[in-house]
N, C-alpha and C. Protein backbone atom coordinates (compact mmCIF):
# COMPACT_ATOMS: atom_id res chain seq x y z
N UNK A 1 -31.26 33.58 -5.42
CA UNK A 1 -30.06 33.19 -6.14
C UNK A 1 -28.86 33.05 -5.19
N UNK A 2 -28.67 33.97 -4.31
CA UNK A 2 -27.26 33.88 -3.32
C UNK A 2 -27.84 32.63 -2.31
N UNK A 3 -28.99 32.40 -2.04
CA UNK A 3 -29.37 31.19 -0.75
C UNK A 3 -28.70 29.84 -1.83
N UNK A 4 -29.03 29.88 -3.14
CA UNK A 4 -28.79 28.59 -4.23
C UNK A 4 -27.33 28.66 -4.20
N UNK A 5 -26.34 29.61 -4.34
CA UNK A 5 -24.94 29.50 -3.84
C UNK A 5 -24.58 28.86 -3.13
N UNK A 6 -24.88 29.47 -1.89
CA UNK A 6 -24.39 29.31 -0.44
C UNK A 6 -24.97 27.70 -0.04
N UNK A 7 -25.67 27.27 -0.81
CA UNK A 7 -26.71 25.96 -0.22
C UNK A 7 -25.50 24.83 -1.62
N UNK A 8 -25.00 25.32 -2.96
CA UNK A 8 -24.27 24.37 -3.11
C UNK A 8 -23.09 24.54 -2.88
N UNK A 9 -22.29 25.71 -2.47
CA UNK A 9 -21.07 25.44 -1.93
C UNK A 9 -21.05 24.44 -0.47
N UNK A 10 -22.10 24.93 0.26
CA UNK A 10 -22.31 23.37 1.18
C UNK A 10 -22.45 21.91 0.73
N UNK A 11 -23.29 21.92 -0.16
CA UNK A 11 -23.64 20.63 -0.69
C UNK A 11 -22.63 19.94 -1.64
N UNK A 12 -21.95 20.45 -2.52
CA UNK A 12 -21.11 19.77 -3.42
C UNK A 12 -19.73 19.69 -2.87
N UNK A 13 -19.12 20.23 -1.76
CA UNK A 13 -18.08 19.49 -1.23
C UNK A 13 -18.31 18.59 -0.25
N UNK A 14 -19.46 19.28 0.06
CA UNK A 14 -19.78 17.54 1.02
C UNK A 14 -19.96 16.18 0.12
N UNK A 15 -20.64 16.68 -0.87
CA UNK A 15 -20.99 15.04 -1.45
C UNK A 15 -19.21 14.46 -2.34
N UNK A 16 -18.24 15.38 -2.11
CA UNK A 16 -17.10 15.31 -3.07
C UNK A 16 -16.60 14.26 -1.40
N UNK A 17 -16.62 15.06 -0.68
CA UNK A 17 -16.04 14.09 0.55
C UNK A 17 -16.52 12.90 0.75
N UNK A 18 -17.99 12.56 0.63
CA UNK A 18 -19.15 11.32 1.07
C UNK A 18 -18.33 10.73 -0.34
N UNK A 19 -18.38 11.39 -1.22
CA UNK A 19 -16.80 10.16 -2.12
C UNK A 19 -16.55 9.54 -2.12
N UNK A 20 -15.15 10.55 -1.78
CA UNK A 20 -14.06 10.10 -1.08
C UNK A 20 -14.15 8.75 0.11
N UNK A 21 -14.68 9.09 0.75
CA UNK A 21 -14.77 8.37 2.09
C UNK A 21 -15.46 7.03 1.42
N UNK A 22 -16.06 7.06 0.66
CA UNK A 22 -17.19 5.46 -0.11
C UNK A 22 -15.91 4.92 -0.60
N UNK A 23 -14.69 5.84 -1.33
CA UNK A 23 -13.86 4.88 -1.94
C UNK A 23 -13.06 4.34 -1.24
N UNK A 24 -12.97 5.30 -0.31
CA UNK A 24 -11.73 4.71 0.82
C UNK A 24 -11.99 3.59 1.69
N UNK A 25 -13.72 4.01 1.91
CA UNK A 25 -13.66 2.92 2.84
C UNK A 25 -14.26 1.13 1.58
N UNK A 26 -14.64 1.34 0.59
CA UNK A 26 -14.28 -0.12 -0.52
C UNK A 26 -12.83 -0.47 -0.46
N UNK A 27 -12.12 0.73 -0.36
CA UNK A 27 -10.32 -0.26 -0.74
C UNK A 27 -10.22 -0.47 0.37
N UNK A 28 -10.44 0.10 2.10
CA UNK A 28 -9.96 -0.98 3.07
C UNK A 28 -10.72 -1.90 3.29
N UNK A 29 -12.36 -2.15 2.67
CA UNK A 29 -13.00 -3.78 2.58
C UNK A 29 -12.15 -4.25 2.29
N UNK A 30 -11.44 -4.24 0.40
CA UNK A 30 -11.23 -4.84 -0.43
C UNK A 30 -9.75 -5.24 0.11
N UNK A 31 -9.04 -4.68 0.72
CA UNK A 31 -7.84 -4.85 1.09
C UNK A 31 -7.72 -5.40 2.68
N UNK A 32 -8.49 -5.40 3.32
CA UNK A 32 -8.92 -6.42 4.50
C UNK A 32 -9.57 -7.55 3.88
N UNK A 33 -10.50 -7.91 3.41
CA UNK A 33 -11.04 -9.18 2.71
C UNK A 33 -10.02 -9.99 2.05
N UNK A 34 -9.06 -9.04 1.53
CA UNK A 34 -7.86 -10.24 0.09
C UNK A 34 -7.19 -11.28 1.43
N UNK A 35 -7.29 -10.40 2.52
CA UNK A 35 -6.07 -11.41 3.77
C UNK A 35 -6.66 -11.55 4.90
N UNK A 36 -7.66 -11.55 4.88
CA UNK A 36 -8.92 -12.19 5.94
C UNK A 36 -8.43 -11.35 7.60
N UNK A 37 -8.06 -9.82 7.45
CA UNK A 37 -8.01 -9.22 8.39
C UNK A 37 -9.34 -9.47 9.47
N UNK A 38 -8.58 -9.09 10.75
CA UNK A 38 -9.66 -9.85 11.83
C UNK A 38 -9.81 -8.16 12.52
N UNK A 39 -10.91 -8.39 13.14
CA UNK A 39 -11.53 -6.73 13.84
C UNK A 39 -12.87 -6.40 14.03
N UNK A 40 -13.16 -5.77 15.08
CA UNK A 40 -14.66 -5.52 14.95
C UNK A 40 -14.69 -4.03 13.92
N UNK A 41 -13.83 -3.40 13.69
CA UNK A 41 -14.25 -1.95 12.90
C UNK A 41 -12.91 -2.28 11.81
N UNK A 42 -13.30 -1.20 10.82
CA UNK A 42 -12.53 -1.11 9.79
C UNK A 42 -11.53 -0.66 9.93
N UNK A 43 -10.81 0.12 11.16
CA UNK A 43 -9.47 0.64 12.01
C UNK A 43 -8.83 -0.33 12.31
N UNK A 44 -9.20 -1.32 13.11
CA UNK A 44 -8.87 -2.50 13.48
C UNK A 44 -8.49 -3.29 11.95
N UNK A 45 -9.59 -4.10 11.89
CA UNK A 45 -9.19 -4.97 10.49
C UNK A 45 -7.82 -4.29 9.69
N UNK A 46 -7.43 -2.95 9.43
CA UNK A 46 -6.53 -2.42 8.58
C UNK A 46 -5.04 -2.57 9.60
N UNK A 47 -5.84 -2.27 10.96
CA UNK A 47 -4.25 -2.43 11.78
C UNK A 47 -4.04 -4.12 11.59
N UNK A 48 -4.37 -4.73 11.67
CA UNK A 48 -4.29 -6.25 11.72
C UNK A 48 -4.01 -7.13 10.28
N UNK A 49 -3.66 -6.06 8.89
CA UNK A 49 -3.05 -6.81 8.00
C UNK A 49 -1.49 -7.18 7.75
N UNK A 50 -0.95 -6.43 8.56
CA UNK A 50 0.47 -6.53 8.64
C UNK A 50 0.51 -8.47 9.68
N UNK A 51 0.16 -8.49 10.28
CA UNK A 51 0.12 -10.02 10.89
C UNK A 51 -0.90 -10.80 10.25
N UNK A 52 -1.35 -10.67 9.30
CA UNK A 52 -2.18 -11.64 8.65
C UNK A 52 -0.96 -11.80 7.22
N UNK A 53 -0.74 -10.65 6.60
CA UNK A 53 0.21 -10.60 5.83
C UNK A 53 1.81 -12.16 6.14
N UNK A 54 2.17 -11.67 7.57
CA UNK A 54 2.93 -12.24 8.09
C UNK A 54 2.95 -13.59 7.82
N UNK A 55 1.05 -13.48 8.70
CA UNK A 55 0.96 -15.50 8.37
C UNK A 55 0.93 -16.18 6.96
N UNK A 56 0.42 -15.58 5.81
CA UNK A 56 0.62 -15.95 4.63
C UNK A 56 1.55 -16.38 4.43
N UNK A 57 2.90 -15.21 4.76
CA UNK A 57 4.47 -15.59 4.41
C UNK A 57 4.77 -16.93 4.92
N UNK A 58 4.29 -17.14 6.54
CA UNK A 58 4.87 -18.14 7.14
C UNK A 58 4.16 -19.57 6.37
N UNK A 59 3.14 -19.22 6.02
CA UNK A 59 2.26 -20.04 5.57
C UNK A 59 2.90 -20.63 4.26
N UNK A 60 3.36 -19.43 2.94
CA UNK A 60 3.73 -20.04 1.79
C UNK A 60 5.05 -20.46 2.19
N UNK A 61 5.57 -20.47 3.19
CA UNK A 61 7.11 -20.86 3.31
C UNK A 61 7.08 -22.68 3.74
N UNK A 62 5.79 -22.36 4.40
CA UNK A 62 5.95 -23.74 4.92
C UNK A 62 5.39 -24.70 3.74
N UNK A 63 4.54 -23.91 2.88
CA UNK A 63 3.70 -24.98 1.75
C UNK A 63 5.01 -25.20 0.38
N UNK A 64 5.69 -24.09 0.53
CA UNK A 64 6.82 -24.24 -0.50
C UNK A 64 7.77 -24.96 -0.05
N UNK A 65 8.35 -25.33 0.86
CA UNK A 65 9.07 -26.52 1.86
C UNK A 65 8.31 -28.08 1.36
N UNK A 66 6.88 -27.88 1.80
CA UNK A 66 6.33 -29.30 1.25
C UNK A 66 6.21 -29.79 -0.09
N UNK A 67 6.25 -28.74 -0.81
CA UNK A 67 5.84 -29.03 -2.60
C UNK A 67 7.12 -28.94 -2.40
N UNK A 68 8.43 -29.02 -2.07
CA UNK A 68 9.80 -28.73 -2.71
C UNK A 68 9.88 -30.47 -2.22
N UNK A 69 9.91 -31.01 -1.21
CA UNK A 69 9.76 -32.47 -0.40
C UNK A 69 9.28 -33.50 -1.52
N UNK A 70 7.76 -33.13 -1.62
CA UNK A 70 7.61 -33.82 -2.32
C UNK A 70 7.82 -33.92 -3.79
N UNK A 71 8.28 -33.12 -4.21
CA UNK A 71 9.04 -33.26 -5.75
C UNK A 71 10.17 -34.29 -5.46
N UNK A 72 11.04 -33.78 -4.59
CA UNK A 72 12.45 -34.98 -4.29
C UNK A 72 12.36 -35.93 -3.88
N UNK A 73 11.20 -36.56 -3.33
CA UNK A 73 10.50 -37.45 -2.93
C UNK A 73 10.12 -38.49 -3.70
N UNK A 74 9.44 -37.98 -4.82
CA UNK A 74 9.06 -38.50 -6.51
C UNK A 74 9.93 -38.62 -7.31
N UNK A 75 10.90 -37.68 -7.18
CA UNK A 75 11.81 -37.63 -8.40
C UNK A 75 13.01 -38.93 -7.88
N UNK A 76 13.36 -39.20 -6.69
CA UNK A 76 14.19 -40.08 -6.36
C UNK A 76 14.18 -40.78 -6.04
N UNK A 77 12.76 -41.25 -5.23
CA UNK A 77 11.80 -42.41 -4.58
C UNK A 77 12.38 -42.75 -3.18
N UNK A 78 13.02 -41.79 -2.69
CA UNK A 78 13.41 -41.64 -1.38
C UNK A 78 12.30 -41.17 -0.51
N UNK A 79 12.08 -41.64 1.09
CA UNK A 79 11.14 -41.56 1.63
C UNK A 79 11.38 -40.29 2.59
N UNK A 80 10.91 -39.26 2.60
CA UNK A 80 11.67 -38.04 3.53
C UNK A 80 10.59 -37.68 4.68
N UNK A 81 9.29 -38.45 5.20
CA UNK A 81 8.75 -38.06 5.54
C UNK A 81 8.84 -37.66 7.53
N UNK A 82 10.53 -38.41 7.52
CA UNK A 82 10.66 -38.63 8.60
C UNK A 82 11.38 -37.85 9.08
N UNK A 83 12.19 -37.20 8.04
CA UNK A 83 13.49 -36.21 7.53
C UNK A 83 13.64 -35.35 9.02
N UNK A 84 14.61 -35.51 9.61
CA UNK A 84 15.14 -34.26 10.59
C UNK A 84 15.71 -33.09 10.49
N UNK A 85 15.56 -31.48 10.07
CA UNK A 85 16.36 -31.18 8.89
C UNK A 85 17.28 -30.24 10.07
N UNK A 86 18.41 -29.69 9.62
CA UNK A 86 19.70 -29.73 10.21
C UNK A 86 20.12 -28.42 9.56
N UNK A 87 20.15 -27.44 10.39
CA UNK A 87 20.43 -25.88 9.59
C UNK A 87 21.93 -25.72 10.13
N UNK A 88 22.99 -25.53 9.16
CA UNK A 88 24.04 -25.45 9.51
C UNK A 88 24.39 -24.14 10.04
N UNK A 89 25.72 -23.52 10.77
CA UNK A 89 26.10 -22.49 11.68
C UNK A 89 27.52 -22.16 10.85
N UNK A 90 27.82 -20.77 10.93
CA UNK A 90 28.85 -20.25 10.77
C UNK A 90 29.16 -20.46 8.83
N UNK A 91 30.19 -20.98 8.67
CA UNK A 91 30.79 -20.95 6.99
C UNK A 91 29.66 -21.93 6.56
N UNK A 92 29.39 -22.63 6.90
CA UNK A 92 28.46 -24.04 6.58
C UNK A 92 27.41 -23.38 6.38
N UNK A 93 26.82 -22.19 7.03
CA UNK A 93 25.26 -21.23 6.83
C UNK A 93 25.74 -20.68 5.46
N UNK A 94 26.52 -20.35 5.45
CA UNK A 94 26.65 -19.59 4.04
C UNK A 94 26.96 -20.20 2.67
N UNK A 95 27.54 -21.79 3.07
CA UNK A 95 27.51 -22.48 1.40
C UNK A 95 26.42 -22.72 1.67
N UNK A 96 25.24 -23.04 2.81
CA UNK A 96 23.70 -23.60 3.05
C UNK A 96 22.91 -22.65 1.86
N UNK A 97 23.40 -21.15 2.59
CA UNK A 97 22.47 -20.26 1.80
C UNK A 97 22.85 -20.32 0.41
N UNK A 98 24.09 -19.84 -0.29
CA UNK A 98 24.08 -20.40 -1.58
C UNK A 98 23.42 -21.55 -2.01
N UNK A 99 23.28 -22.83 -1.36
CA UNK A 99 22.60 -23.88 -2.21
C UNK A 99 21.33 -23.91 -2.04
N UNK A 100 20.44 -22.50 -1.09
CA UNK A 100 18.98 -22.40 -1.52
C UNK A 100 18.46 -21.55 -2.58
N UNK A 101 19.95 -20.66 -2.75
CA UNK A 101 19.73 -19.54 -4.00
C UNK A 101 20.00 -20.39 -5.17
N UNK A 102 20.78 -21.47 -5.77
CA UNK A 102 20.82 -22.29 -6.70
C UNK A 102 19.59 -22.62 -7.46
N UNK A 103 18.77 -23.17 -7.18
CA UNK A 103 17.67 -24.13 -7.75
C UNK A 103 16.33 -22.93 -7.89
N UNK A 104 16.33 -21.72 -8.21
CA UNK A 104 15.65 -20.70 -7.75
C UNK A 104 14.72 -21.29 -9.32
N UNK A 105 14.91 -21.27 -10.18
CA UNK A 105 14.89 -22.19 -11.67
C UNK A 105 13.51 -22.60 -11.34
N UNK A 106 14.25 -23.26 -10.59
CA UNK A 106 13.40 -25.21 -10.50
C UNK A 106 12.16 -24.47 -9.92
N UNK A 107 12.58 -23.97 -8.36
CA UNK A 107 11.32 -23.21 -7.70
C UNK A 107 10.10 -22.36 -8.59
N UNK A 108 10.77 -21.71 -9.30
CA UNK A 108 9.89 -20.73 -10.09
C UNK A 108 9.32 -21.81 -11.03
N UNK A 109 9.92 -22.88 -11.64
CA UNK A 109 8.82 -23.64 -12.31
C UNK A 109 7.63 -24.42 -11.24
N UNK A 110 8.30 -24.86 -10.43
CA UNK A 110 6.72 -25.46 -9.51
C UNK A 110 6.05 -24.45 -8.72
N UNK A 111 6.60 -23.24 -8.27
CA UNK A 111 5.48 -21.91 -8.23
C UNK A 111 4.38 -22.10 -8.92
N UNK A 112 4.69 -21.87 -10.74
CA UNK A 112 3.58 -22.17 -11.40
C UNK A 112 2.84 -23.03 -11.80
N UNK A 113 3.26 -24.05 -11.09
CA UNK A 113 2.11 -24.91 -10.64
C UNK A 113 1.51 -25.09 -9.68
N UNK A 114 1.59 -24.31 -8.72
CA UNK A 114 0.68 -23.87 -7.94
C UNK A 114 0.02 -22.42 -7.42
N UNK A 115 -1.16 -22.80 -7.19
CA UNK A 115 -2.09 -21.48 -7.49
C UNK A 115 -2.09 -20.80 -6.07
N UNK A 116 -1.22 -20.00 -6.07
CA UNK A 116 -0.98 -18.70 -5.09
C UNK A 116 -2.67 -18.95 -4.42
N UNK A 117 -3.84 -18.35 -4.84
CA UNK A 117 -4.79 -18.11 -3.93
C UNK A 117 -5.14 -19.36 -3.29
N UNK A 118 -4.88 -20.92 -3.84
CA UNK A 118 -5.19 -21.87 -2.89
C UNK A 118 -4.22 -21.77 -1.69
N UNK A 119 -2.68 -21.33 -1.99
CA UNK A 119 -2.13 -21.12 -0.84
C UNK A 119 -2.77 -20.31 0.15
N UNK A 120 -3.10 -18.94 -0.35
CA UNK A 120 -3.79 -18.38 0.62
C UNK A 120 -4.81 -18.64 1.38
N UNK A 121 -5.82 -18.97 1.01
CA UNK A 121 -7.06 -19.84 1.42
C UNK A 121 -6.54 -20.68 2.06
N UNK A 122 -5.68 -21.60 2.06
CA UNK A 122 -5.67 -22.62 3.05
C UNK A 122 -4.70 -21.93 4.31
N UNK A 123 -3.42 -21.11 3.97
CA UNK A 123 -3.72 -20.48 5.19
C UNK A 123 -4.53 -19.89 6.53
N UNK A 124 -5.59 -19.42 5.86
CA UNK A 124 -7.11 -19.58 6.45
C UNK A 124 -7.66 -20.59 7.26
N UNK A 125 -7.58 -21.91 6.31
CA UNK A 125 -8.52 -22.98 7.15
C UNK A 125 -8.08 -23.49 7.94
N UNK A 126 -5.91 -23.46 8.42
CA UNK A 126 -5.35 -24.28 8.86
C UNK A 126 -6.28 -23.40 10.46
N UNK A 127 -6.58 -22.28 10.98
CA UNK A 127 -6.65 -21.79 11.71
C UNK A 127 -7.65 -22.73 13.01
């Protein structure tokens, strides 16, 4: 009876840890896989979502720039494909920035028309 003790106080916190560790290590699959972390070990891949993260951003910034183009593009039948664009300095940056906070409206309606995970994914393929 005391060897059957002593044999599951060994055994049942170990298997409480072997767990633990199964769940932990599914959420850093699951959370390396959502952003295509790069690495040979699962240390790696987890250090490397903060710059994959990054590229998404840079990624939806640049795809939300083009779906914003081509809406004004359509909507006015002006040709912008040649467009040089021109970031203003000093007081001029700051009515600039007000007139990107303006149309936030408009943005959030063509957001939902487009599907966040194709953005992501094609972040991916541009590679």
């Amino acid at each position: 009876m005391q060897f059957q003790l002593l044999f599951d106080d060994f055994l049942f916190p170990s298997l409480a840890l072997e767990s633990q560790f199964q769940a932990l290590y599914t959420a850093a699959a699951t959370a390396t896989k959502s952003v295509n972390a790069q690495g040979k070990t699962v240390a790696a891949r987890l250090q490397d979502i903060p710059n994959r993260i990054q590229e998404i951003a840079g990624h939806g910034i640049h795809h939300g720039a083009t779906v914003a183009l081509a809406v004004v593009q359509t909507m006015s039948g002006n040709y912008f494909r040649m467009l040089q664009p021109i970031f203003p300095q000093g007081e001029a940056r700051e009515e600039f920035e007000e007139l990107v906070d303006e149309p936030d409206g408009i943005a959030t309606v063509i957001s939902d028309e487009i599907h966040v995970g194709n953005v992501i994914n094609n972040a991916f393929t541009d590679e």
